[in-house]
C-alpha atoms as a PDB file:
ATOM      1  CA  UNK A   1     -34.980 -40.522  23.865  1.00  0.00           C
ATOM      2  CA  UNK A   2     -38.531 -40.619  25.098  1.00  0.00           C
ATOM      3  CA  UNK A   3     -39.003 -36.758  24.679  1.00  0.00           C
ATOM      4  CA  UNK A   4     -39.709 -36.460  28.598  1.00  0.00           C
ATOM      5  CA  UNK A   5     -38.232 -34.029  30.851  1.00  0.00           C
ATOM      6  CA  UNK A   6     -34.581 -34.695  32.355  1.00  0.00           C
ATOM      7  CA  UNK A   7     -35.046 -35.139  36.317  1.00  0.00           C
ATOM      8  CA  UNK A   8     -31.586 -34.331  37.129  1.00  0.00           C
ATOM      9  CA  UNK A   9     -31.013 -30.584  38.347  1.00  0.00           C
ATOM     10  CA  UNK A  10     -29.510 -28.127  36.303  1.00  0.00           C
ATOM     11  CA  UNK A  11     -26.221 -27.345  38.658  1.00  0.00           C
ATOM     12  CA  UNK A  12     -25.535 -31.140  38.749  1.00  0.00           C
ATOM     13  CA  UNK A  13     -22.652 -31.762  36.036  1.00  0.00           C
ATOM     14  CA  UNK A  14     -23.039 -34.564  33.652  1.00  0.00           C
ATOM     15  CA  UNK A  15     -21.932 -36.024  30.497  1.00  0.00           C
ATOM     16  CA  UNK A  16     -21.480 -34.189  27.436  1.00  0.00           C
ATOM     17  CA  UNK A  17     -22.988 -36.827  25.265  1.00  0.00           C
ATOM     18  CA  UNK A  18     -25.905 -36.679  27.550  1.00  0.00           C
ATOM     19  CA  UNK A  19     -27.075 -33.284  26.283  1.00  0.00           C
ATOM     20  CA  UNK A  20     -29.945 -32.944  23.032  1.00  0.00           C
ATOM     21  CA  UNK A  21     -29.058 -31.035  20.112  1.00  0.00           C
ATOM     22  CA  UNK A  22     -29.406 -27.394  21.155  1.00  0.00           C
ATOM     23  CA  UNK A  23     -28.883 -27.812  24.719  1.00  0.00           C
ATOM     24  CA  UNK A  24     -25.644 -25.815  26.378  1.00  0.00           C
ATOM     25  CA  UNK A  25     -23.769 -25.766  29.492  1.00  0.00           C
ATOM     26  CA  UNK A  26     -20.420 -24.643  30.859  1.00  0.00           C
ATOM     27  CA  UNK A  27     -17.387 -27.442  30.941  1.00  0.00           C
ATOM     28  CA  UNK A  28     -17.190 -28.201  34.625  1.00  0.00           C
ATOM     29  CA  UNK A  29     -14.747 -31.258  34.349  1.00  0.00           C
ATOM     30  CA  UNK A  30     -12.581 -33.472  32.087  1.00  0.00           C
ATOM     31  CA  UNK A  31     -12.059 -36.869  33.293  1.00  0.00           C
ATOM     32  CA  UNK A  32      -9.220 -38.578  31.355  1.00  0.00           C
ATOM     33  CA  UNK A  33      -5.577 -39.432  30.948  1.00  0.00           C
ATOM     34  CA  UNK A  34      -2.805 -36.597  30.075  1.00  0.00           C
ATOM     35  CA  UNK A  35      -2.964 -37.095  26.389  1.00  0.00           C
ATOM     36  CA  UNK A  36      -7.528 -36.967  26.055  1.00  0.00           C
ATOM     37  CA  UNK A  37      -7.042 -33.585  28.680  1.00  0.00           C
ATOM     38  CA  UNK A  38      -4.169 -32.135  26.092  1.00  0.00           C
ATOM     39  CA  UNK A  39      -6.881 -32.802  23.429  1.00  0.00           C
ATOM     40  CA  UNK A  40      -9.174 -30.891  25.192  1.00  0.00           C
ATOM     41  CA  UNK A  41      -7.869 -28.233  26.479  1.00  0.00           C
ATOM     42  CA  UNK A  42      -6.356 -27.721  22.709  1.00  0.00           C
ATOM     43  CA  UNK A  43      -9.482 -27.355  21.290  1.00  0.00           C
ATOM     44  CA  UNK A  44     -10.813 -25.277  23.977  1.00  0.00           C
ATOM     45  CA  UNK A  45     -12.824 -27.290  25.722  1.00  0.00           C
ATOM     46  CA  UNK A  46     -11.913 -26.098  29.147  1.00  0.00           C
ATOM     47  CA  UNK A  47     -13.524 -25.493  32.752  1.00  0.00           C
ATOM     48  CA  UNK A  48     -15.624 -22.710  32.296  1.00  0.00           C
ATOM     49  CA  UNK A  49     -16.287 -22.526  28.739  1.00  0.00           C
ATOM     50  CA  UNK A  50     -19.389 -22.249  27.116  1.00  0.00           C
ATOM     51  CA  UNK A  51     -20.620 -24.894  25.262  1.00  0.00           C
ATOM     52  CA  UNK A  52     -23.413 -25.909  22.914  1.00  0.00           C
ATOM     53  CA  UNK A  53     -24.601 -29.136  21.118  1.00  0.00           C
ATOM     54  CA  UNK A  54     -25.233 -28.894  17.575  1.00  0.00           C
ATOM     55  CA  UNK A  55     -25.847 -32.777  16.774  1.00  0.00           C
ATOM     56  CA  UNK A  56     -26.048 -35.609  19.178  1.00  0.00           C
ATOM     57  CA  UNK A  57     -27.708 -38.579  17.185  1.00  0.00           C
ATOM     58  CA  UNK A  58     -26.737 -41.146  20.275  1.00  0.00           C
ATOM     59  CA  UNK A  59     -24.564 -42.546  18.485  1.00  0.00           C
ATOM     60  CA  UNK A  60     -21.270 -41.720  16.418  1.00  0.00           C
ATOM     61  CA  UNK A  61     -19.246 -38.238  17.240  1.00  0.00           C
ATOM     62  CA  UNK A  62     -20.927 -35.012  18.625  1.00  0.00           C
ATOM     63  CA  UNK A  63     -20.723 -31.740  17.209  1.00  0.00           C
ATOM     64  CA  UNK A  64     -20.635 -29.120  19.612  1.00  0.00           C
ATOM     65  CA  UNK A  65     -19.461 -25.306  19.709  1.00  0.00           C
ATOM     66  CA  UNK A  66     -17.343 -24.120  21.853  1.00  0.00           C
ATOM     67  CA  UNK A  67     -15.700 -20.748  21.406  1.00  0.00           C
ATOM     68  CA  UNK A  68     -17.436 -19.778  18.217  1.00  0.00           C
ATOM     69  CA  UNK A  69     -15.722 -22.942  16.730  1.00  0.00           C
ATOM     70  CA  UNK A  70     -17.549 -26.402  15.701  1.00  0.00           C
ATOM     71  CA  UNK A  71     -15.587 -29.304  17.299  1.00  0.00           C
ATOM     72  CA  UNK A  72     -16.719 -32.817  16.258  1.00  0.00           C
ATOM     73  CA  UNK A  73     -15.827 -35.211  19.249  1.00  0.00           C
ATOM     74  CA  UNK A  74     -16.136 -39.077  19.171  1.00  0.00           C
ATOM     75  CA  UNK A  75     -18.634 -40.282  22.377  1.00  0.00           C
ATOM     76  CA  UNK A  76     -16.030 -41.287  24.062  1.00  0.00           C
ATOM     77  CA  UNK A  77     -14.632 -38.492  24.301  1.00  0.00           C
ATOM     78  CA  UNK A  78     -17.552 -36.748  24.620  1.00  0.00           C
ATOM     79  CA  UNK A  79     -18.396 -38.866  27.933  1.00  0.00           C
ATOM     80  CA  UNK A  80     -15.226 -37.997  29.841  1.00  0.00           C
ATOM     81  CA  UNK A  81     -16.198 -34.281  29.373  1.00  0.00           C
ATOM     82  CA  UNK A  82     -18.904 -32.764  32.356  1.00  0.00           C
ATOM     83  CA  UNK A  83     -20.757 -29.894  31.758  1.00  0.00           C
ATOM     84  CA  UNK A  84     -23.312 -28.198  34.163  1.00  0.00           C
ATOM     85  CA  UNK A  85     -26.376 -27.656  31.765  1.00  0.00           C
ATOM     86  CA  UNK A  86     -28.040 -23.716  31.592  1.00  0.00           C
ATOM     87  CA  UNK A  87     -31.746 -22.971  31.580  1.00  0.00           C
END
């Protein structure tokens, strides 16, 4: 990560594993077979929901919160999931 501003707007959705620690957004999408959706929507990540990083190290599983609850995702997981980042 070079440290330098992202250029893409803030209503645009994108990958969850794209977002920094500390960085939130609200689940716009999950792009996936039945059984990663199930997953999902299980542990609340669903459209609309609020959701912060709490560690993205670019590599390995994400932690993120979501519903007052830490959820540790793999990346690939984490990829299939679009959020709409918030100021």
């Amino acid at each position: 990560m070079t440290g330098e501003p992202d250029p893409r707007p803030l209503n645009s959705a994108v990958p969850l594993n794209t977002l920094r620690a500390g960085e939130s957004g609200t689940i716009a999408e999950i792009y996936g077979g039945h059984h990663l959706r199930s997953r999902m929507l299980t542990l609340g990540l669903t459209p609309g929901a609020g959701v912060t990083v709490l560690q993205n190290y670019g590599h390995g599983p994400l932690i993120v919160r979501v519903r007052d609850t830490r959820v540790a995702l793999g990346r690939g997981e984490a990829e299939k999931v679009f959020v709409r980042r918030e100021a």
